[in-house]
C-alpha atoms as a PDB file:
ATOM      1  CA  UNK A   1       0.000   0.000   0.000  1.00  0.00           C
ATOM      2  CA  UNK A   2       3.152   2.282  -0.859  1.00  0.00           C
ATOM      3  CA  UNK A   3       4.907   4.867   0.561  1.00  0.00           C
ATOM      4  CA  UNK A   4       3.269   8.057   1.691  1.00  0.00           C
ATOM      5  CA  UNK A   5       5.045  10.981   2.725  1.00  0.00           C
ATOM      6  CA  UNK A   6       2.661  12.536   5.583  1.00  0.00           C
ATOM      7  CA  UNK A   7      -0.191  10.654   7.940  1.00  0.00           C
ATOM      8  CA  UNK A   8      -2.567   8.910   5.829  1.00  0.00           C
ATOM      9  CA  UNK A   9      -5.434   7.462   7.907  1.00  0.00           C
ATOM     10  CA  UNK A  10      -6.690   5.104   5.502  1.00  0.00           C
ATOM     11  CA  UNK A  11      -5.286   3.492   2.807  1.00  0.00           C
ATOM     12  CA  UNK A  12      -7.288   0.280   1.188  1.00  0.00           C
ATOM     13  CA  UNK A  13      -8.335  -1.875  -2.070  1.00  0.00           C
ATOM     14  CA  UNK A  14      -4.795  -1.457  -3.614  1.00  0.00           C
ATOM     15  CA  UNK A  15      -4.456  -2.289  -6.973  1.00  0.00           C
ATOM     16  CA  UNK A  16      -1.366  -2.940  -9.440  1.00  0.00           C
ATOM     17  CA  UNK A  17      -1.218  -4.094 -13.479  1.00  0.00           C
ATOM     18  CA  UNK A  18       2.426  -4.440 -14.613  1.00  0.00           C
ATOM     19  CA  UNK A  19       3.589  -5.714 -18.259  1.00  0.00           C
ATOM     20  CA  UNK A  20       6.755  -5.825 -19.485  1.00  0.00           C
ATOM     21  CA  UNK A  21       6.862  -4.679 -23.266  1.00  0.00           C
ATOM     22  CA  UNK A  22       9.644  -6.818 -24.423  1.00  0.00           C
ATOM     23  CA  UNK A  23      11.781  -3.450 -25.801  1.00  0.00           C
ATOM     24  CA  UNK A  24      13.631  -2.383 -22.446  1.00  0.00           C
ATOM     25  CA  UNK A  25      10.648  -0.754 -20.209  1.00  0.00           C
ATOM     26  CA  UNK A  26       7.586  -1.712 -17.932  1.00  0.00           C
ATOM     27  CA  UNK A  27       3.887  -0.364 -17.521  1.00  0.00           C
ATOM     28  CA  UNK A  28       3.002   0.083 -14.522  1.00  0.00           C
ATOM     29  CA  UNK A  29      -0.895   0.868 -13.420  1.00  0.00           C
ATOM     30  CA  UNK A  30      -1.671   1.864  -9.773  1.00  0.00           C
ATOM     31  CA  UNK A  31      -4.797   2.472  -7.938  1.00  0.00           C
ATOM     32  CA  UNK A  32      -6.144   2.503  -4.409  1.00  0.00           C
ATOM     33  CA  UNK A  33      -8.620   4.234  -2.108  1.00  0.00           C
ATOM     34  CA  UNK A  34      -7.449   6.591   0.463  1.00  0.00           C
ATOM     35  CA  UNK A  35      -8.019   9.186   3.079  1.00  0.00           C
ATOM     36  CA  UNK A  36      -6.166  11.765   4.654  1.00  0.00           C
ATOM     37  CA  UNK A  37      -6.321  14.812   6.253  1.00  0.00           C
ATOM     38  CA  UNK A  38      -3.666  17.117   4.538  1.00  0.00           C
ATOM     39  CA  UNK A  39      -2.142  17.040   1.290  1.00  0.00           C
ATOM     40  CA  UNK A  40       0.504  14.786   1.204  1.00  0.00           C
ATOM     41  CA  UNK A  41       2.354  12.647  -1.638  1.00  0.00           C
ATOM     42  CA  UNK A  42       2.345   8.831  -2.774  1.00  0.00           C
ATOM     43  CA  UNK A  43       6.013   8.014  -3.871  1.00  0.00           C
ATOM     44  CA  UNK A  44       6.448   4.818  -5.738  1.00  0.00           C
ATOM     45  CA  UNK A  45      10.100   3.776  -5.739  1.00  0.00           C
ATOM     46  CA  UNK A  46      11.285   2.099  -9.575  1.00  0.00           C
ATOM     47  CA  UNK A  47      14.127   0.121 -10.670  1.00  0.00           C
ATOM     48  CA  UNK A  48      15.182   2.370 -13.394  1.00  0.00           C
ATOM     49  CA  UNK A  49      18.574   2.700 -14.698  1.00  0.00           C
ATOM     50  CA  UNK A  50      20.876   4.336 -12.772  1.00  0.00           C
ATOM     51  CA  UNK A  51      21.304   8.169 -13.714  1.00  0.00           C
ATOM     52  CA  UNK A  52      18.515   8.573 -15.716  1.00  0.00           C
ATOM     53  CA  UNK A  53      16.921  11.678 -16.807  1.00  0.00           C
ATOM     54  CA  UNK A  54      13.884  13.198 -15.499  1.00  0.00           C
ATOM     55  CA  UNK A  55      11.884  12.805 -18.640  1.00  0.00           C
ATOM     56  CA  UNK A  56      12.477   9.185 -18.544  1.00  0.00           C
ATOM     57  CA  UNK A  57       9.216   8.584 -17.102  1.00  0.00           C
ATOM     58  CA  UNK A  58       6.362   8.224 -19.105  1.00  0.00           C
ATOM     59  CA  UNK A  59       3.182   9.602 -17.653  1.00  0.00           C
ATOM     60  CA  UNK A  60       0.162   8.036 -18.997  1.00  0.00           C
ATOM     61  CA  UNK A  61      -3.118   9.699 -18.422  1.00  0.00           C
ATOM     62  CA  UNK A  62      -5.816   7.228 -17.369  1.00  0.00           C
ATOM     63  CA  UNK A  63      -8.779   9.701 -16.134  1.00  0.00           C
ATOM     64  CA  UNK A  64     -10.778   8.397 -19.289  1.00  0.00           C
ATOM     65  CA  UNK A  65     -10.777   4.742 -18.374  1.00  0.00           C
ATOM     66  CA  UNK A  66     -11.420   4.743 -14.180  1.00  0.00           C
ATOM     67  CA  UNK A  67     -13.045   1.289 -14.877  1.00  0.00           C
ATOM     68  CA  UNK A  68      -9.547   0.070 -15.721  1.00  0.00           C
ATOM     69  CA  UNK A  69      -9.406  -2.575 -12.803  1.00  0.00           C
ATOM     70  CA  UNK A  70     -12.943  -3.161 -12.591  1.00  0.00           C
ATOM     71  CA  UNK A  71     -12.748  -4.788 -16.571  1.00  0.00           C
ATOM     72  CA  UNK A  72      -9.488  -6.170 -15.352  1.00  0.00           C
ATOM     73  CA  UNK A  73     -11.139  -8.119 -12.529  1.00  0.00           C
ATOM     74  CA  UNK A  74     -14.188  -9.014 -15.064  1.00  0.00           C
ATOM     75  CA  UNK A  75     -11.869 -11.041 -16.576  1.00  0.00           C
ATOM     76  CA  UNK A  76     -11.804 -13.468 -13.731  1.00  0.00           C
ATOM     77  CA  UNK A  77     -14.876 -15.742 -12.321  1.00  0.00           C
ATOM     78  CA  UNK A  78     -14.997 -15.065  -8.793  1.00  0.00           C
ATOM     79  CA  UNK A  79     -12.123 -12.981  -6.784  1.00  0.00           C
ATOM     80  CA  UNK A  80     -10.709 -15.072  -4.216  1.00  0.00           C
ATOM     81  CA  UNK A  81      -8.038 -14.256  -1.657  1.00  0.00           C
ATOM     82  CA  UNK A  82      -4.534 -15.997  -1.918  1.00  0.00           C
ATOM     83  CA  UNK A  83      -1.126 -16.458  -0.231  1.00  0.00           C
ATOM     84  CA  UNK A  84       1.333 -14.678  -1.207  1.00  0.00           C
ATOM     85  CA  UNK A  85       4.180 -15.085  -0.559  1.00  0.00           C
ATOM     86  CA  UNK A  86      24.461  13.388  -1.805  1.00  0.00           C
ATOM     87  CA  UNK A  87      23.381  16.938  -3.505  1.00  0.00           C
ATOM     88  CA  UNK A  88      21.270  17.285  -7.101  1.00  0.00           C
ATOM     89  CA  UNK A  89      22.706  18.200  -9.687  1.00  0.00           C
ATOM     90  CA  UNK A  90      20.561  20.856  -9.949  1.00  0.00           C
ATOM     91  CA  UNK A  91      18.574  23.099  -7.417  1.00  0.00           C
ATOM     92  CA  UNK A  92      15.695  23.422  -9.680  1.00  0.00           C
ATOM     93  CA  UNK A  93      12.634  22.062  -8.909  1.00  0.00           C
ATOM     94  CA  UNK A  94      11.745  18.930 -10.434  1.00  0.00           C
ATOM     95  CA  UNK A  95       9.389  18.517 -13.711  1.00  0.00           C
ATOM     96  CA  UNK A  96       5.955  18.189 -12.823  1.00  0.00           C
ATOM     97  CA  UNK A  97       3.003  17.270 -15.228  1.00  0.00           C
ATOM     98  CA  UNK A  98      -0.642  16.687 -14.624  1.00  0.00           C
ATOM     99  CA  UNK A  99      -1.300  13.509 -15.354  1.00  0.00           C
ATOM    100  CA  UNK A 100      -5.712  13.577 -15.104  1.00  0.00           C
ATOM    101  CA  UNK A 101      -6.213  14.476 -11.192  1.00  0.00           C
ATOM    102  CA  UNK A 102      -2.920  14.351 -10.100  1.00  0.00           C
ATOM    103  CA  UNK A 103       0.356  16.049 -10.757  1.00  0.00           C
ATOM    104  CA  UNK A 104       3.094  13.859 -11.306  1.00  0.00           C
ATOM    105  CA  UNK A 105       6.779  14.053 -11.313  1.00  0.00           C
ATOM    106  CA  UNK A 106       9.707  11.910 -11.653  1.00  0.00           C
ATOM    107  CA  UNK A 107      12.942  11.699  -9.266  1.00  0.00           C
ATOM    108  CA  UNK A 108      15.943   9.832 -10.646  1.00  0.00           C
ATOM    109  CA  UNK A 109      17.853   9.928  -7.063  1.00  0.00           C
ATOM    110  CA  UNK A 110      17.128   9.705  -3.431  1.00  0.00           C
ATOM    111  CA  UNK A 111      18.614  12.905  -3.499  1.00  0.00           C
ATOM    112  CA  UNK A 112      16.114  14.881  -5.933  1.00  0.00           C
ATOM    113  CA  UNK A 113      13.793  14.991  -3.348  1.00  0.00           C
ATOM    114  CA  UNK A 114      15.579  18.382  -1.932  1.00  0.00           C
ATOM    115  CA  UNK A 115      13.589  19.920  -5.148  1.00  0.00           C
ATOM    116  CA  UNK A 116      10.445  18.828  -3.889  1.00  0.00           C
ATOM    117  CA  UNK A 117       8.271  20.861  -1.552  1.00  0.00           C
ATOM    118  CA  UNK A 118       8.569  19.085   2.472  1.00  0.00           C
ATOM    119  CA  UNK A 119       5.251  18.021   2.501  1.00  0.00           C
ATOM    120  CA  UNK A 120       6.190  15.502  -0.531  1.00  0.00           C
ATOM    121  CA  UNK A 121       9.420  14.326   0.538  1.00  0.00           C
ATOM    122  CA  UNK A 122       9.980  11.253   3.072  1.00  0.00           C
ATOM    123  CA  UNK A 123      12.476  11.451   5.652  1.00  0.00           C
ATOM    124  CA  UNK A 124      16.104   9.984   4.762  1.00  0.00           C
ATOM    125  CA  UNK A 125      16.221   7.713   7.645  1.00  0.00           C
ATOM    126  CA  UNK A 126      13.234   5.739   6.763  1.00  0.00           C
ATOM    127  CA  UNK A 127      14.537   5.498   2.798  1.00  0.00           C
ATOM    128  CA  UNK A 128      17.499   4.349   4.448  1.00  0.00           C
ATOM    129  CA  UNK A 129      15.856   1.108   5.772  1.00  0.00           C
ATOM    130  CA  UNK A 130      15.579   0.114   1.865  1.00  0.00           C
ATOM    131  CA  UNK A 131      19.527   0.110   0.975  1.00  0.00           C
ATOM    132  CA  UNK A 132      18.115  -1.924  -2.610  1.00  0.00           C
ATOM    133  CA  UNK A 133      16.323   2.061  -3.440  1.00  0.00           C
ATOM    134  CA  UNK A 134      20.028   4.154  -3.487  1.00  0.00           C
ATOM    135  CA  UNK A 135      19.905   4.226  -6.581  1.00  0.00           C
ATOM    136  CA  UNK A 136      16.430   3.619  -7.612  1.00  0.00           C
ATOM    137  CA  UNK A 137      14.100   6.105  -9.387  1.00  0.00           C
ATOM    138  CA  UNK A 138      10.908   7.455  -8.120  1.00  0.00           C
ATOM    139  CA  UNK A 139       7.381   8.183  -9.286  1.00  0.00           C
ATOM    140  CA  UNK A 140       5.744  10.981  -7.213  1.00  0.00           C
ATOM    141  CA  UNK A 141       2.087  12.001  -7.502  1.00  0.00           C
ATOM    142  CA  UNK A 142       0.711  14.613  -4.986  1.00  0.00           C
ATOM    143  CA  UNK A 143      -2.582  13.467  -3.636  1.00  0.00           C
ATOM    144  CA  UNK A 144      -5.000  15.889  -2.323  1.00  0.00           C
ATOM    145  CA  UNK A 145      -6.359  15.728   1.452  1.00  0.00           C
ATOM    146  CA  UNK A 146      -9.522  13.371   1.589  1.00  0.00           C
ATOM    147  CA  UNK A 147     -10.946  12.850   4.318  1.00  0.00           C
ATOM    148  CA  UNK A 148     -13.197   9.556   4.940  1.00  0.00           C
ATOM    149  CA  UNK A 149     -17.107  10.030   5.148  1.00  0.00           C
ATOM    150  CA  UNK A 150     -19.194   7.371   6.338  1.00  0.00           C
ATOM    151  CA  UNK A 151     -16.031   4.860   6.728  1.00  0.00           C
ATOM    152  CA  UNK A 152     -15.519   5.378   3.003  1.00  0.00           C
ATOM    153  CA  UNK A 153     -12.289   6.415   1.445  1.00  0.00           C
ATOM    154  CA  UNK A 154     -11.574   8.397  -1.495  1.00  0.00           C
ATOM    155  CA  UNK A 155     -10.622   6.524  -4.543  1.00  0.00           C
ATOM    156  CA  UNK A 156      -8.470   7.661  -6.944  1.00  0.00           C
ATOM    157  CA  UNK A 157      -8.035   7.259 -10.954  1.00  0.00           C
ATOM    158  CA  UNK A 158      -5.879   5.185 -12.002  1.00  0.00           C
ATOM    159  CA  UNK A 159      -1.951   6.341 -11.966  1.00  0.00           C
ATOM    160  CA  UNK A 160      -0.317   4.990 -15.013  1.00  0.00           C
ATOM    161  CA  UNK A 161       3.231   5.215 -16.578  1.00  0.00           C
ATOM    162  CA  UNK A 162       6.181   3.529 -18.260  1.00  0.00           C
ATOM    163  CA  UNK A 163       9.504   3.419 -16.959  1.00  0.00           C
ATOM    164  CA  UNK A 164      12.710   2.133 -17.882  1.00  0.00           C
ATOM    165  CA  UNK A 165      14.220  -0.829 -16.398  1.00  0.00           C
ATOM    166  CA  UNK A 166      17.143  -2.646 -15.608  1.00  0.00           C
ATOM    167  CA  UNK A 167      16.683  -5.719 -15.776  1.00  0.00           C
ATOM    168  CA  UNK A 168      14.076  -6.951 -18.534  1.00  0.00           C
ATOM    169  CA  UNK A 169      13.573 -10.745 -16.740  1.00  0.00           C
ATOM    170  CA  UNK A 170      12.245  -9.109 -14.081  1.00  0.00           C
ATOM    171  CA  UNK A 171       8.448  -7.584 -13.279  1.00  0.00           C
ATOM    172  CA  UNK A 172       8.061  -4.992 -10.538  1.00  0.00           C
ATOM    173  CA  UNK A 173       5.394  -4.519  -8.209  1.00  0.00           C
ATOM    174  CA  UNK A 174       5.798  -1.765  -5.890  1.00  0.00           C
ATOM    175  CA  UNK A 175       4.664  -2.759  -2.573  1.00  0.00           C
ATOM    176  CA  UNK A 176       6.677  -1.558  -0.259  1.00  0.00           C
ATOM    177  CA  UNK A 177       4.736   0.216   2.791  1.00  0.00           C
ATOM    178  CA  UNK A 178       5.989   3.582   4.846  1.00  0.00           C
ATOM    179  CA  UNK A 179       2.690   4.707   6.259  1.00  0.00           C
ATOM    180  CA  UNK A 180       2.550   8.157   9.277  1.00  0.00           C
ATOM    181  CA  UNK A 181       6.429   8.287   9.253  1.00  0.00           C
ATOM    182  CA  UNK A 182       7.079   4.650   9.965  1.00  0.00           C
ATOM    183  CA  UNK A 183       8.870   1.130   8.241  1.00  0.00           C
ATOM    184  CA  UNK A 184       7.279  -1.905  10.315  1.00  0.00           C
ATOM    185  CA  UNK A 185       9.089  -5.210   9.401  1.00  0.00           C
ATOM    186  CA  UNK A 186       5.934  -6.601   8.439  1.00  0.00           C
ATOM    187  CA  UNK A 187       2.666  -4.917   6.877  1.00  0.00           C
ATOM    188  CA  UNK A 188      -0.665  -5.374   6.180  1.00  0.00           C
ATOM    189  CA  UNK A 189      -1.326  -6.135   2.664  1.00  0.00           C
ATOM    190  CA  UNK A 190      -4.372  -5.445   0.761  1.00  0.00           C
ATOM    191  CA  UNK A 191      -3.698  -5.967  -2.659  1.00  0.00           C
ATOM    192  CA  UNK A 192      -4.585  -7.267  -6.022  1.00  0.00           C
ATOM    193  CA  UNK A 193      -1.564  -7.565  -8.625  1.00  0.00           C
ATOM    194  CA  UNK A 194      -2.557  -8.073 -12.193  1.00  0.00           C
ATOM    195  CA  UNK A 195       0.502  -9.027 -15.013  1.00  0.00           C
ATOM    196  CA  UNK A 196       0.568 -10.537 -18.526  1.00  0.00           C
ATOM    197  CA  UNK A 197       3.224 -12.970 -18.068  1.00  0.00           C
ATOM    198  CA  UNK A 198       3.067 -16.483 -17.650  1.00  0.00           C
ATOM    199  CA  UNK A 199       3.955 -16.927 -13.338  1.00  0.00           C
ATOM    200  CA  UNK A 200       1.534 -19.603 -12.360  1.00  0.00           C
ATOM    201  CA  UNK A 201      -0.893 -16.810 -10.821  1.00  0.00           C
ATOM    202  CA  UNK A 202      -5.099 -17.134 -11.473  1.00  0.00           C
ATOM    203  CA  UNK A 203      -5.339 -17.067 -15.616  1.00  0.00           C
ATOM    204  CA  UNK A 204      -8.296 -15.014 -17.197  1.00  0.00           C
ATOM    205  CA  UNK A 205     -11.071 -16.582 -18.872  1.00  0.00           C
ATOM    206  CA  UNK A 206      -9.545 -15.370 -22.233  1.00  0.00           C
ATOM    207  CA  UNK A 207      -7.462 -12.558 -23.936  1.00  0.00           C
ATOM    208  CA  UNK A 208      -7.462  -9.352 -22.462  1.00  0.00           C
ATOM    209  CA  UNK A 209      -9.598  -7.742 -25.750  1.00  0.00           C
ATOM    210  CA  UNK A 210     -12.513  -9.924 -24.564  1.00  0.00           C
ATOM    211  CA  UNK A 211     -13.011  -7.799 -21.366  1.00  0.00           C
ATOM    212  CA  UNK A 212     -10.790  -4.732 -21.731  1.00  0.00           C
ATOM    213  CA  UNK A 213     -11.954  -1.555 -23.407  1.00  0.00           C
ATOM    214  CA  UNK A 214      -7.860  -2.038 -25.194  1.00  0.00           C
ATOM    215  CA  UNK A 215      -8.116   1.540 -27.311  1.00  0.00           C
ATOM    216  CA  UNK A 216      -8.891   3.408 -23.641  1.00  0.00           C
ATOM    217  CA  UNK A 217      -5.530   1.607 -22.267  1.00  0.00           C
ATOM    218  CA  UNK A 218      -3.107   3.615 -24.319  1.00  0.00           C
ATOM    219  CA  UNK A 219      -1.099   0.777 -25.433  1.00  0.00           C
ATOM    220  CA  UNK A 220      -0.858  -0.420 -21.551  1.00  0.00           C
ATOM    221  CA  UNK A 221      -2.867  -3.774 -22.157  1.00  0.00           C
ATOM    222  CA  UNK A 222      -1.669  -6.393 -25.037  1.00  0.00           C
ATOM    223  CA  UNK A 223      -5.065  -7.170 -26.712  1.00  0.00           C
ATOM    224  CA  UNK A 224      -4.131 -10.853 -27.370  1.00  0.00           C
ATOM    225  CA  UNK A 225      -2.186 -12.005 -24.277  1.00  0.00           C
ATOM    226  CA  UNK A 226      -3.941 -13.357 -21.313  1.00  0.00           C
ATOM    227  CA  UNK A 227      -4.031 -11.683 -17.598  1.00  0.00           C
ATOM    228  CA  UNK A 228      -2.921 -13.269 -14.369  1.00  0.00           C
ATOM    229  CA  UNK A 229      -3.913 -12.269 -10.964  1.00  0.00           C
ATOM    230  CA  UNK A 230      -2.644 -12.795  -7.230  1.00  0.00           C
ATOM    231  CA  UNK A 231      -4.758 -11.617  -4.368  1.00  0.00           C
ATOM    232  CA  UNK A 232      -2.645 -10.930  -1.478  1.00  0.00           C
ATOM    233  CA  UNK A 233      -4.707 -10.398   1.916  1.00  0.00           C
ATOM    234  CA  UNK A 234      -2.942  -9.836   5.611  1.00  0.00           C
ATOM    235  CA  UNK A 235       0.666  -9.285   7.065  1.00  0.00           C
ATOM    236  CA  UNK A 236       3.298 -10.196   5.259  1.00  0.00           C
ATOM    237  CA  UNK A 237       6.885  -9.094   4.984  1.00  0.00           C
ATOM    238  CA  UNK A 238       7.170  -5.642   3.970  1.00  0.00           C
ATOM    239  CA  UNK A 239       9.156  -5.873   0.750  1.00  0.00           C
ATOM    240  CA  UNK A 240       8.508  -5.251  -3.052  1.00  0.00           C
ATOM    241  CA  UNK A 241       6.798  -8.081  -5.371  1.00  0.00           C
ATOM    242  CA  UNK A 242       9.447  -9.006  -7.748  1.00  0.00           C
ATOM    243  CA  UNK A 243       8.888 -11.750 -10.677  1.00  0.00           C
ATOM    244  CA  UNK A 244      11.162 -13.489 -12.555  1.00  0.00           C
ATOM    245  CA  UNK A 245      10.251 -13.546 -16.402  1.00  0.00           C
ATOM    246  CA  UNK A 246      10.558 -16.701 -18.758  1.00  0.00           C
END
């Protein structure tokens, strides 16, 4: 349920499509309901190359298609839970595009985040309890303050983008938690991850053009490859979902 960089009091229904395109870079699709009361940022960390450059994010804008993970799920007969398993370079602020409802911006380095306002930064010591992320890539999007009516969170569009990678044989799912300032050895997951690669998770009933509106995915969704999906319910360790590719 990611990493959030202020108090977040809920934070539920979390849901992540990756696909690896074959040519050197991943989609990634993120969603999940929320509440909170300030403004406050979600930071997914990536495992980009090393050094790269702030545009090498691609933002993908997804306000169009909020169904996404409904038709996703569609393609399923009945959801059932599962076991899982230094200084910038430059003091300028960092690009930032609206992407739908959010903005959106992309941090090569740990050490970026000085060009981010405080509110959307997360403190050094808790990155620090991640040595893998030193030199890992983040997506940012700043998330409005929501605050929960009637035990309901807010839920937001889906957050979509390609990045590069740097390893092709592998398929990231960021699921890492740092929730109101804290890194617990183990966290609470609530989570559906959905992938078109052959890892032995649920299959779909048939190819993804047979429940997925495919021209309102951008290019995200293959039309004539299959989807998988894991349901991951309860405490587990808190680490990142990492596949290994055929």
């Amino acid at each position: 349920m990611c990493c959030f960089s202020g108090n977040i009091s809920r934070v539920a229904n979390t849901r992540i499509f990756a696909r690896a395109t074959g040519s050197g870079t991943q989609y990634l699709v993120y969603q999940m309901e929320y509440a909170a009361d300030n403004d406050l940022a979600m930071i997914l960390p990536l495992p980009t190359l090393p050094n790269a450059p702030e545009d090498a994010v691609r933002f993908i804008d997804l306000s169009g298609y909020p169904q996404f993970f409904q038709d996703l799920a569609g393609g399923f007969p009945v959801s059932r839970s599962l076991p899982t398993l230094g200084e910038p370079a430059s003091q300028s602020t960092l690009r930032v595009q609206r992407v739908g409802s959010f903005d959106a911006s992309f941090a090569p380095s740990r050490a970026d985040f000085a060009r981010l306002d405080a509110r959307f930064r997360i403190a050094d010591e808790l990155w620090d309890e991640f040595p893998e992320y030193h030199d890992y890539g983040f997506a940012v999007f700043k998330l409005r303050a929501a605050v929960a009516s009637d035990r309901h969170a807010h839920t937001v569009h889906p957050m979509a983008f390609e990045f590069p990678v740097r390893d092709p044989h592998l398929l990231f799912f960021p699921t890492v938690h740092i929730h109101n300032g804290k890194v617990e050895a183990n966290a609470y997951f609530d989570h559906d991850l959905f992938c078109q690669a052959h890892v032995g998770w649920m299959r779909s009933y048939d190819a993804a053009q047979a429940f997925m509106q495919i021209k309102l995915t951008q290019g995200i969704v293959a039309p004539d490859k299959r989807v998988e999906r894991l349901t991951v319910r309860g405490i587990h360790p808190n680490s990142d979902i990492v596949l290994e590719l055929a």
